[in-house]
Protein backbone atom coordinates (compact mmCIF):
# COMPACT_ATOMS: atom_id res chain seq x y z
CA UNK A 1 14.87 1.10 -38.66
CA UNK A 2 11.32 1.67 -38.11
CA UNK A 3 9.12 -1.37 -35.99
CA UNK A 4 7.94 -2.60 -39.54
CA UNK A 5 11.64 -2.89 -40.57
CA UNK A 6 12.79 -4.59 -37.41
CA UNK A 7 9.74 -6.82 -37.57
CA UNK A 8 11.01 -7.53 -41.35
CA UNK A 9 14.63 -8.03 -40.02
CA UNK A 10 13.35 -10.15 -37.19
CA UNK A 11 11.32 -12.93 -39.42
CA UNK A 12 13.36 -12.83 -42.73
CA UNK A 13 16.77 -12.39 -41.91
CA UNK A 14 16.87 -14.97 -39.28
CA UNK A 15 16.05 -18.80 -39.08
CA UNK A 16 12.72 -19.03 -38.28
CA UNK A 17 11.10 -22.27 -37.71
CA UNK A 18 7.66 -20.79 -37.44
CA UNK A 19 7.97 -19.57 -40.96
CA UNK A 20 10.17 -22.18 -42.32
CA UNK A 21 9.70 -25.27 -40.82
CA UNK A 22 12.01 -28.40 -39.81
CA UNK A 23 14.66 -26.47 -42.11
CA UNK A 24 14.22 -23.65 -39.99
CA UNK A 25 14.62 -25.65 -36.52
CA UNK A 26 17.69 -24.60 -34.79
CA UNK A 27 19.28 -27.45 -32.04
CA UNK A 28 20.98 -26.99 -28.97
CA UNK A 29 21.18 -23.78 -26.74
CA UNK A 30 24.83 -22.32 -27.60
CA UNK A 31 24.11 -19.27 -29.10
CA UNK A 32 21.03 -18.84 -26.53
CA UNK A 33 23.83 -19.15 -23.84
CA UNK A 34 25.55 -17.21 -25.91
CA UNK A 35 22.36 -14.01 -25.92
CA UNK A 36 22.09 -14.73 -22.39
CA UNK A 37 25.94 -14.00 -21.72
CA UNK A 38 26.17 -10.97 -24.02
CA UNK A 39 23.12 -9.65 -21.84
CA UNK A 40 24.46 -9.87 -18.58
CA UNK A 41 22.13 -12.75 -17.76
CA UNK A 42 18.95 -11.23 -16.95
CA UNK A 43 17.19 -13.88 -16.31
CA UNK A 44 18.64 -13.93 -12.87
CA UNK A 45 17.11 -10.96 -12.28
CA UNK A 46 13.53 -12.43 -11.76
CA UNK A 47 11.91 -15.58 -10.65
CA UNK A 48 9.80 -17.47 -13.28
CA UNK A 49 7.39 -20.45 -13.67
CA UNK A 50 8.29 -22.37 -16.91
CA UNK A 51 5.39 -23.96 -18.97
CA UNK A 52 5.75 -26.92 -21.79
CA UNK A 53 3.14 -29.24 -23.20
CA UNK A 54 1.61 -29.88 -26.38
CA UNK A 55 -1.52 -28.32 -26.21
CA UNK A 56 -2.88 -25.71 -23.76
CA UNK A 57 0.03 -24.21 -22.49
CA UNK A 58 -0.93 -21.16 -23.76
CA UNK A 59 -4.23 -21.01 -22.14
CA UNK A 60 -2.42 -21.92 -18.28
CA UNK A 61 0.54 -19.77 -19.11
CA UNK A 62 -1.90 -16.79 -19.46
CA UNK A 63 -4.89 -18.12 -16.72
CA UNK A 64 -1.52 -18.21 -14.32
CA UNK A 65 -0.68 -14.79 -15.20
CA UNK A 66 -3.74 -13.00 -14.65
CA UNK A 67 -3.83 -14.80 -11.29
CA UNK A 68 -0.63 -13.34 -9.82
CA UNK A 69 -1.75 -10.63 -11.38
CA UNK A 70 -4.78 -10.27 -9.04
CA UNK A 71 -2.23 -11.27 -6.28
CA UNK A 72 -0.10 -7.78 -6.83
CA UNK A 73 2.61 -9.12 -8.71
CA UNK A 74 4.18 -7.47 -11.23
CA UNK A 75 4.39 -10.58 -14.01
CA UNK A 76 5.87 -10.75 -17.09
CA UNK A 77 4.60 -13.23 -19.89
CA UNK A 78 6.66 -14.90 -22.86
CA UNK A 79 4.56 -16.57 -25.22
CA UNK A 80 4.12 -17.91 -28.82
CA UNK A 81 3.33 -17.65 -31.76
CA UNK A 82 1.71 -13.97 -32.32
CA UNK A 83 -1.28 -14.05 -34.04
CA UNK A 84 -1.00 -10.22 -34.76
CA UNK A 85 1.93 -8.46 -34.26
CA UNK A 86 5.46 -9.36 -32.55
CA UNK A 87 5.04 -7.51 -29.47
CA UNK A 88 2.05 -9.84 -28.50
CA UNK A 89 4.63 -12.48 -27.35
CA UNK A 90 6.26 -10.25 -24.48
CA UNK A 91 3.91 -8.71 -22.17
CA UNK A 92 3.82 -7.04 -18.52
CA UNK A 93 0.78 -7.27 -16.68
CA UNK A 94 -0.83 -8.08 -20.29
CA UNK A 95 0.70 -5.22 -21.74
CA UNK A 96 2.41 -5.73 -25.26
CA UNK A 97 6.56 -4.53 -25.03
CA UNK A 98 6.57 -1.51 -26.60
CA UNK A 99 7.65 -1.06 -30.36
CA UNK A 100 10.25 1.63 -29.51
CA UNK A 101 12.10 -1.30 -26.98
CA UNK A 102 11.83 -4.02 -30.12
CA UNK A 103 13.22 -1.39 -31.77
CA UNK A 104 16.07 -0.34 -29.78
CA UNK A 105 17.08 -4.36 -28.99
CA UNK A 106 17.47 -5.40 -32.22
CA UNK A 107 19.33 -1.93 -33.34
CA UNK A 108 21.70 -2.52 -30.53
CA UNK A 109 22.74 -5.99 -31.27
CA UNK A 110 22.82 -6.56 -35.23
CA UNK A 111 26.48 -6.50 -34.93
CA UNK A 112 26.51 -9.07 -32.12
CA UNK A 113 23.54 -11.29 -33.76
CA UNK A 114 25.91 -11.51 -37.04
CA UNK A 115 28.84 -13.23 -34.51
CA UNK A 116 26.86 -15.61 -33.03
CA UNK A 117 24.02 -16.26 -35.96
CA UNK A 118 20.96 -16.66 -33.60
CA UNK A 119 17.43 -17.66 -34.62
CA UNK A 120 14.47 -15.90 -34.45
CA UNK A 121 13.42 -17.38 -31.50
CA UNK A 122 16.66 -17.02 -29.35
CA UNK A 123 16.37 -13.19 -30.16
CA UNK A 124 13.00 -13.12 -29.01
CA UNK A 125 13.69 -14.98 -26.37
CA UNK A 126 16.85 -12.68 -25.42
CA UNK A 127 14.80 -9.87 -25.78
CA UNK A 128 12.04 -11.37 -23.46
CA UNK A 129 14.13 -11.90 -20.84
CA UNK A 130 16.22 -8.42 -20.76
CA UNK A 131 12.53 -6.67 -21.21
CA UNK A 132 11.22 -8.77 -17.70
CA UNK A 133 14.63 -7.52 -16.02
CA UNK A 134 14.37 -3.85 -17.20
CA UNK A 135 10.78 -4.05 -16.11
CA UNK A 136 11.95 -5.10 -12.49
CA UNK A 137 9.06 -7.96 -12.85
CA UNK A 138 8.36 -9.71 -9.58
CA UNK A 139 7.80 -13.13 -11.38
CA UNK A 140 7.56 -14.26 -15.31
CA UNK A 141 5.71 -16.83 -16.93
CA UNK A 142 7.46 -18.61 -19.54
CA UNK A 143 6.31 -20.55 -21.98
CA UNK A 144 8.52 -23.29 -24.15
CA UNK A 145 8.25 -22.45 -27.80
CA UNK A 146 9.35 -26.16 -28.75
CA UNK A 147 9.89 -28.99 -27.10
CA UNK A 148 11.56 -28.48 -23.89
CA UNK A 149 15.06 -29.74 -23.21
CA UNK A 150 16.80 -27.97 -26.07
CA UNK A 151 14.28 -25.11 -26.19
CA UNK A 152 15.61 -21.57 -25.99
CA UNK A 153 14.04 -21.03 -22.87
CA UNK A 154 15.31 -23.49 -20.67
CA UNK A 155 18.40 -21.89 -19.73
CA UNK A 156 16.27 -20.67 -16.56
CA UNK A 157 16.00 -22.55 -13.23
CA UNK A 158 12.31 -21.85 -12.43
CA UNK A 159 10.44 -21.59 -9.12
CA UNK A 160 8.05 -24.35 -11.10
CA UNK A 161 7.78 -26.15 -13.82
CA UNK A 162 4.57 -27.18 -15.43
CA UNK A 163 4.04 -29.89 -18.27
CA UNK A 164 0.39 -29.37 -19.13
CA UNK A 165 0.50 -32.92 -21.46
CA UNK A 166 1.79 -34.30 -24.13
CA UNK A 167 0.82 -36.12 -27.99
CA UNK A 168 2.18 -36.77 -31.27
CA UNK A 169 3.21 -33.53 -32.07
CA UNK A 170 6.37 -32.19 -34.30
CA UNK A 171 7.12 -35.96 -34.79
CA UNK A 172 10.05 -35.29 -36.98
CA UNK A 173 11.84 -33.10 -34.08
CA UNK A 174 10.76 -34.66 -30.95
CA UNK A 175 10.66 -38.13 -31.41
CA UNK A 176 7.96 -40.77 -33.11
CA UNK A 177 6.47 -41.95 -29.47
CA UNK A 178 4.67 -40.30 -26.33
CA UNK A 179 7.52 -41.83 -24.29
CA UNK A 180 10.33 -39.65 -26.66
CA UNK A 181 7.94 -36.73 -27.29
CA UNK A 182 7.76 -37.09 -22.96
CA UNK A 183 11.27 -37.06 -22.40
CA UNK A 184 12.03 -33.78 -24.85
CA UNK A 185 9.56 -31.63 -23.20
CA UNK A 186 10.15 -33.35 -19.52
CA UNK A 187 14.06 -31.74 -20.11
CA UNK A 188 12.28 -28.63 -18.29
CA UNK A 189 12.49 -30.34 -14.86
CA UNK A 190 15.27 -28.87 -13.00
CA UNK A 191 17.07 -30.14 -9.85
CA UNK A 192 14.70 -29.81 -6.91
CA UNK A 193 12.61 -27.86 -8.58
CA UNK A 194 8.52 -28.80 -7.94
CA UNK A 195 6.86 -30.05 -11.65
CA UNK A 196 3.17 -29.91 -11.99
CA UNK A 197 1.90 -32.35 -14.57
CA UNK A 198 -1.58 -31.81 -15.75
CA UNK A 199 -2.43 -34.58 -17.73
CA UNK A 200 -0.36 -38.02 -18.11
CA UNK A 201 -0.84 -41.43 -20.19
CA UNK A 202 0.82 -44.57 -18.84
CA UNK A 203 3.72 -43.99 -21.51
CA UNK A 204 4.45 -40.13 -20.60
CA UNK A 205 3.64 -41.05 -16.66
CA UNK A 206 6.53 -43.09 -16.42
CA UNK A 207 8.77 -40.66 -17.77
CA UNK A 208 7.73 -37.82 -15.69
CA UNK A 209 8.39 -40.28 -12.79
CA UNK A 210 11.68 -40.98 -13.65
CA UNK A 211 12.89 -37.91 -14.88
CA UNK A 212 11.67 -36.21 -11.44
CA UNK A 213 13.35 -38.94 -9.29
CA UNK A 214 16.73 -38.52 -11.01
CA UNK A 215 16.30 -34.36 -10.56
CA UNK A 216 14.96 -34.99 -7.21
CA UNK A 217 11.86 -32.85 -8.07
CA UNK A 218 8.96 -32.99 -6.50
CA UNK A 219 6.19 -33.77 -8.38
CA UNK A 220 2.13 -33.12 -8.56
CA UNK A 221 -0.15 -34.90 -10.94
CA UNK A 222 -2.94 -32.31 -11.07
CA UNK A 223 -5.41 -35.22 -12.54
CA UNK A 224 -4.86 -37.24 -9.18
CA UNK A 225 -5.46 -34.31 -6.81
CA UNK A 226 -9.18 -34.21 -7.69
CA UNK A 227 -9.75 -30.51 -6.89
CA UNK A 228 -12.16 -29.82 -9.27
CA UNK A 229 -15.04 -31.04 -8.60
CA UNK A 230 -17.81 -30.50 -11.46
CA UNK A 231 -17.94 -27.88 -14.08
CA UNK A 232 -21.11 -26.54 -16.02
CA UNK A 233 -21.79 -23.96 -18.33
CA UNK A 234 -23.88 -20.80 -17.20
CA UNK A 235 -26.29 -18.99 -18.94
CA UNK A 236 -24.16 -15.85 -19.59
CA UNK A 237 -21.21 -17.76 -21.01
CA UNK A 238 -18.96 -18.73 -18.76
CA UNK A 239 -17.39 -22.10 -17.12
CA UNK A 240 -18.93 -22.31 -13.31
CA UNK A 241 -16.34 -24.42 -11.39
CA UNK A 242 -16.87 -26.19 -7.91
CA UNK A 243 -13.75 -27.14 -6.21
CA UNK A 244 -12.14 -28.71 -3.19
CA UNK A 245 -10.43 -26.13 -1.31
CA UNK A 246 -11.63 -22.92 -3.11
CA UNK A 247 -15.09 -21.09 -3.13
CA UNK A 248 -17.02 -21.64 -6.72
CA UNK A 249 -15.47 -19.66 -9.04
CA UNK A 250 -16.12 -18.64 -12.80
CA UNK A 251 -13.88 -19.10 -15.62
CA UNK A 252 -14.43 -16.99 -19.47
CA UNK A 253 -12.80 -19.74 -21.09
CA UNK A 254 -14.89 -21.92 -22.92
CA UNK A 255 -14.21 -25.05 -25.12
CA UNK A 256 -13.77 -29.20 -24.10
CA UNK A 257 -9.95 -29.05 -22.92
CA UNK A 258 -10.46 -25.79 -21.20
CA UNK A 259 -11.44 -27.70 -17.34
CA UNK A 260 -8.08 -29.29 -17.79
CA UNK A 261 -6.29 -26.42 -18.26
CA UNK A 262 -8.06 -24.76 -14.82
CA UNK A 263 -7.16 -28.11 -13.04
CA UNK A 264 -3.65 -27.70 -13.82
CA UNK A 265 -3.50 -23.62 -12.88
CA UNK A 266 -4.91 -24.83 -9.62
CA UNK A 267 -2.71 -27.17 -8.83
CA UNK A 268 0.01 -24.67 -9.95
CA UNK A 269 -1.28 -22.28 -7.31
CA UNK A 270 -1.51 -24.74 -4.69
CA UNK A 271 2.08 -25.14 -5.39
CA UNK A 272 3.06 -21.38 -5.65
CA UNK A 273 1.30 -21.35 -1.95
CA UNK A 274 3.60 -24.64 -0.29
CA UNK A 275 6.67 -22.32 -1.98
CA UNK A 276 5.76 -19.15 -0.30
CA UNK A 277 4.01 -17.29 -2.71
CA UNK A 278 0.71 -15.80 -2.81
CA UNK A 279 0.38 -16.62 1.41
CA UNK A 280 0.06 -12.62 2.42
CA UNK A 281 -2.59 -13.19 -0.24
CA UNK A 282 -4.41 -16.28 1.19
CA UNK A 283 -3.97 -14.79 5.01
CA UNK A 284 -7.60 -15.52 6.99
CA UNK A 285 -8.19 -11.76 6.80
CA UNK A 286 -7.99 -11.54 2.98
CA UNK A 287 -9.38 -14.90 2.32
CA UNK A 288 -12.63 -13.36 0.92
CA UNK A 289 -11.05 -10.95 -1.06
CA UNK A 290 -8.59 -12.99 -2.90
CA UNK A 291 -11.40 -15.41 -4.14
CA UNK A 292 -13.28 -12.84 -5.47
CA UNK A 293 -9.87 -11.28 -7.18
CA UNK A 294 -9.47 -14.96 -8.40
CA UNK A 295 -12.80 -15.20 -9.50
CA UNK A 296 -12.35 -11.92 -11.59
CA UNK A 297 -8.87 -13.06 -12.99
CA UNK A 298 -10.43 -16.14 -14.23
CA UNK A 299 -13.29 -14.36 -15.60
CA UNK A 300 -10.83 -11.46 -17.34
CA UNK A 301 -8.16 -13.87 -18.60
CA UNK A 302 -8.41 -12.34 -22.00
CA UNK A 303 -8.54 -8.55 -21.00
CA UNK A 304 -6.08 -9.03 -18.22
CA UNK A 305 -3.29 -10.83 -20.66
CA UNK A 306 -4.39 -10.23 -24.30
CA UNK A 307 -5.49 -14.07 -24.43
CA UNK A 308 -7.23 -14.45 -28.22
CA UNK A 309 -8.29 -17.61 -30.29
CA UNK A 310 -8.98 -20.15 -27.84
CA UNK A 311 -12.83 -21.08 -28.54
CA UNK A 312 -13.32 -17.23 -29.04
CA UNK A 313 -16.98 -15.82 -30.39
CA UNK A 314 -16.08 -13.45 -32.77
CA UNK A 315 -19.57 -12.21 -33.84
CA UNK A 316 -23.12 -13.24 -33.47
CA UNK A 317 -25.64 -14.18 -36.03
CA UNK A 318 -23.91 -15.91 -37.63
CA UNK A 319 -21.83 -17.26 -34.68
CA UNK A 320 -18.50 -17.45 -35.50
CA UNK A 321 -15.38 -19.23 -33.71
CA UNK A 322 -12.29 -19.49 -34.19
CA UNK A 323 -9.39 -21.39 -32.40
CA UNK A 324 -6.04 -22.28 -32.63
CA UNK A 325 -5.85 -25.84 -32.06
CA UNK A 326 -4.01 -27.60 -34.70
CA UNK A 327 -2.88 -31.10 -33.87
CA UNK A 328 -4.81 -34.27 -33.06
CA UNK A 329 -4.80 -33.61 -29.60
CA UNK A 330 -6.43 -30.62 -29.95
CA UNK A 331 -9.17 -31.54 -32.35
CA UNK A 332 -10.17 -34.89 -30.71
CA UNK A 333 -12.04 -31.93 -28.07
CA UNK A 334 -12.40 -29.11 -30.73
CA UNK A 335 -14.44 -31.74 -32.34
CA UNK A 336 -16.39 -32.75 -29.95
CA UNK A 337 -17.27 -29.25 -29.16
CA UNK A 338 -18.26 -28.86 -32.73
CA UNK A 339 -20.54 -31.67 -33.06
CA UNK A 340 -22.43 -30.01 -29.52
CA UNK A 341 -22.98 -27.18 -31.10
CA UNK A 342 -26.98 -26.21 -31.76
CA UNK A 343 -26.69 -24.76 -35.14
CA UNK A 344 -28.67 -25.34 -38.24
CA UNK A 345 -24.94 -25.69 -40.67
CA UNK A 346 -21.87 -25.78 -39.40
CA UNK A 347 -19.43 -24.14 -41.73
CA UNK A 348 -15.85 -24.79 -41.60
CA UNK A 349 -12.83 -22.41 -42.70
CA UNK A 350 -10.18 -24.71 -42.51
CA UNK A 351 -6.19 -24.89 -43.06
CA UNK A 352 -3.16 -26.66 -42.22
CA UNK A 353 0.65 -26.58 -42.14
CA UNK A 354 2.54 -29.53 -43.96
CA UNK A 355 3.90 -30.73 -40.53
CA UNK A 356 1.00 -31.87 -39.38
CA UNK A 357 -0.67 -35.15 -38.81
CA UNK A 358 -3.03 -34.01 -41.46
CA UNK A 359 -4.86 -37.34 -42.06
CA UNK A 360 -5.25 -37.83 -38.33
CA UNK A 361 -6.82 -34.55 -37.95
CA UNK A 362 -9.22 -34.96 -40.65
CA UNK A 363 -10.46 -38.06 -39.27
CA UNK A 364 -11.34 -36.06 -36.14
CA UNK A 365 -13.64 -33.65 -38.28
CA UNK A 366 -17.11 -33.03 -38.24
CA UNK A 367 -18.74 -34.90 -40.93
CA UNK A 368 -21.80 -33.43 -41.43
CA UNK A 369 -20.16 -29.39 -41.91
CA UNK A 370 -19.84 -27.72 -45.08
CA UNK A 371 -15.78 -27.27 -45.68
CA UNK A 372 -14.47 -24.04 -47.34
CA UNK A 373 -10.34 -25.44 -47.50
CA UNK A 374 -7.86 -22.31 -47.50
CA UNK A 375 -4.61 -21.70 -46.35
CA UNK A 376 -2.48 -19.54 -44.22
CA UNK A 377 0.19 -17.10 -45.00
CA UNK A 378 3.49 -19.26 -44.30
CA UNK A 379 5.41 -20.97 -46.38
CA UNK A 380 4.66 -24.25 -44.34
CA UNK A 381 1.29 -24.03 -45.45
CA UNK A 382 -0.43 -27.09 -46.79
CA UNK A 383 -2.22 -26.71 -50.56
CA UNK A 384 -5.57 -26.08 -49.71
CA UNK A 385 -6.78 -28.64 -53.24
CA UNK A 386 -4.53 -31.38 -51.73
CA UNK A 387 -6.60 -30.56 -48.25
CA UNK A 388 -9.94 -31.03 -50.56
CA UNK A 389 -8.62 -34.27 -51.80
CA UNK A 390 -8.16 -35.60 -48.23
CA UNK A 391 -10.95 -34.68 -47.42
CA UNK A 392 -13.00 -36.63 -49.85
CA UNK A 393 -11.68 -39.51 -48.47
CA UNK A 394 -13.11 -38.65 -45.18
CA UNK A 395 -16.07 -37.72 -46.68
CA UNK A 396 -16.13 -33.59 -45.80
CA UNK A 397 -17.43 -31.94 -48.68
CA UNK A 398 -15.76 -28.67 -49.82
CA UNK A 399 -14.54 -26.23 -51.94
CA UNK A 400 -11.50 -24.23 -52.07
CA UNK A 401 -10.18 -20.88 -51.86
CA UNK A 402 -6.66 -19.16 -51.93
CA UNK A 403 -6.65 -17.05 -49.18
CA UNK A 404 -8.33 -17.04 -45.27
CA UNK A 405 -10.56 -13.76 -46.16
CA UNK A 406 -11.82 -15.60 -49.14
CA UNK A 407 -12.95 -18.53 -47.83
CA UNK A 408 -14.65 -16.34 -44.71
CA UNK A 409 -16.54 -14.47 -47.16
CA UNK A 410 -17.68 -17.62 -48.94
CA UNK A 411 -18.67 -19.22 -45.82
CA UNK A 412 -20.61 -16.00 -44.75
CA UNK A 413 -22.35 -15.47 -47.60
CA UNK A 414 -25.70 -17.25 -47.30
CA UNK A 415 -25.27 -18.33 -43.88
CA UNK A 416 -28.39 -17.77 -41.28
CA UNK A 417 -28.28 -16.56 -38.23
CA UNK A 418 -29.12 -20.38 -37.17
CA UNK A 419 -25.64 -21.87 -38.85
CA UNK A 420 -22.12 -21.39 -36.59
CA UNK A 421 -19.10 -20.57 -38.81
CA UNK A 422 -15.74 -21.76 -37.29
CA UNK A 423 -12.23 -20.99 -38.40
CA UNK A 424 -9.09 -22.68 -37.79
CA UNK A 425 -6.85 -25.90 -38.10
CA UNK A 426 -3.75 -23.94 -38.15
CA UNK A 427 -2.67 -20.67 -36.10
CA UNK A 428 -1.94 -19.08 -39.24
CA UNK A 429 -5.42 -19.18 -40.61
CA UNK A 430 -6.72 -17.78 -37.64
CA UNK A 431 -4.10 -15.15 -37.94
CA UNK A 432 -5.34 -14.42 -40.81
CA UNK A 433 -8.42 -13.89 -40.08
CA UNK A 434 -8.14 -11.75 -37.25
CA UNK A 435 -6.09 -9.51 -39.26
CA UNK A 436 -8.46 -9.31 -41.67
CA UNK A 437 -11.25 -7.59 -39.26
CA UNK A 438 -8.94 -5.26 -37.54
């Protein structure tokens, strides 16, 4: 097989919730033990940090990495979805795994996936893992691809865990309540094994304090420790942070939730520090230079780890956006952040999935934009007239268009260099789109 027929193998002959949906959802982590046996357990062979949430634990999983980066670690990073290719999920020291290893992996074990009938996302997973081993990576950062208790990754015992937050979010899978939804993704927390919880409600709090009491975890609320202290944008485009125990620093990460995320990598690395890690790093003598390396990693965090899609300018005049936020936790920022923008339209290319809270989302929406509805390139993709007919009834006017390119052009055609174009709603439209302009 070539990459393009492994990739083919990888998403079409195996369950694939990404692609699929609930139907595609595979419970419990036998045949991930399973992998993990057949393997020789590799994930023994490194330490990790494992990272749930509902939103933004993509942005801390990869803000964390470029920081031990800086540090001299040699850091592997498991995260999804792709928005381009495969081999954007498994990195070292932000490099993609190469094609030839994908390759090789899945070669070597189509026998052994027929046994055992693994998903997509155990393979990946498997494959992950064995690739941080082979690697000889000092530490990887691994992020939960759903939920959290019964998620493929969570046969690991971590150096940390870290729950960035948590909302109504794959309802169907997780549970109907923050307190259920809480209690999936707080199955992470291992046996005195430190948690860092970025964000809490009363409901999820609760949980988090139970569940860490049982496990005998120690736990950090990153909200409580106050170390940031204000944040403001610059003139040149990034986030200037003040904080408690650090020198100002800079982050390239822009957008409403983004300070939250920073909170909870600082926190995080407060927390490496109390383990042991990063102290050679924080010694008197290389005090200076660290904060300067951790002012670069935070200003690099998409060149150091191949970070894309979070509040990301694509092009200027028009200014577009696009960003990957796609539930009702996401948007009640992303909207916000709209409705700040100086523009003289607003122009909005926007999709969903069918799993969504769809009607809570579009109650979030800007209401004075012009809406060009589309749709993504998944089968879980919702009808892009049936998004138009919502939409009326939030009173977003629109039109539709079949595919993601379409609906770009449309909204780029006529637009000034005063109006901001913004795509997004679903990962898959901003997929898409990227692919579109490569």
């Amino acid at each position: 097989m070539n990459y393009k027929e492994t990739c083919d193998y990888l998403f079409n002959k195996t369950t694939n919730f990404e692609s699929q949906g609930t139907s595609g959802y595979k419970e419990g982590l036998e045949s991930m033990k399973a992998l993990d046996e057949h393997y020789g357990h590799p994930h023994e062979n490194f330490r990790s940090i494992h990272i749930a949430g509902t939103n933004g634990k993509g942005s801390v999983s990869h803000m964390l990495a470029a920081q031990l980066q800086v540090c001299g670690y040699k850091v592997g990073l498991y995260t999804s979805p792709h928005l381009l290719d495969f081999s954007e999920r498994i990195r070292v020291n932000g490099a993609p795994i190469p094609e030839q290893y994908v390759i090789d992996f899945v070669e070597q074990g189509k026998e052994f996936f027929e046994k055992v009938n693994p998903s997509f996302f155990e393979i990946a997973t498997a494959m992950a893992f064995k690739y941080f081993s082979d690697s000889n990576v000092d530490i990887a950062i691994v992020e939960v691809g759903l939920g959290g208790r019964l998620d493929s990754t969570n046969i690991i015992t971590p150096a940390l865990s870290i729950i960035t937050n948590i909302s109504l979010d794959h309802t169907k899978l997780l549970g109907s309540t923050l307190e259920q939804i809480a209690m999936e993704k707080g199955g992470i927390i291992k046996r005195g094994v430190p948690v860092v919880i970025g964000e809490t409600t009363p409901e999820t709090k609760a949980v988090f304090d139970a569940l860490a009491q049982e496990q005998k975890a120690p736990i950090v609320y990153a909200e409580e420790e106050q170390e940031i202290i204000s944040v403001e944008q610059t003139p040149d485009g990034y986030m200037h942070y003040k904080a408690k125990h650090l020198s100002d620093f800079e982050c390239e990460l822009l957008g409403e939730f983004q300070p939250k995320n920073v909170r909870t990598v600082v926190a995080a690395l407060h927390k490496l520090v109390d383990l042991g890690y990063l102290c050679e790093c924080l010694e008197e003598t290389n005090r200076k230079k660290i904060q300067t390396e951790m002012d670069r990693a935070f200003k690099n965090v998409t060149k150091m780890t191949g970070l894309m899609a979070r509040w990301q300018t694509i092009r200027e005049n028009p200014r577009v956006i696009c960003d990957t936020g796609h539930n009702v936790g996401a948007w009640k920022y992303l909207s916000k952040q709209l409705e700040s923008l100086k523009c003289q339209q607003l122009r909005m290319v926007f999709g969903m999935v069918e799993d969504k809270d769809i009607y809570g989302v579009m109650e979030l929406l800007p209401k004075n934009a012009t809406y060009f509805y589309t749709k993504g390139s998944t089968k879980r993709a919702f009808p892009e007239t049936s998004l138009q007919i919502f939409g009326e009834q939030f009173g977003l006017k629109g039109t539709c268009y079949p595919t993601v390119i379409e609906a770009y052009q449309a909204a780029l055609q006529g637009a000034t260099s005063e109006d901001v174009i913004f795509v997004g709603g679903s990962t898959y439209v901003v997929a898409d789109f990227l692919k579109s302009r490569i």
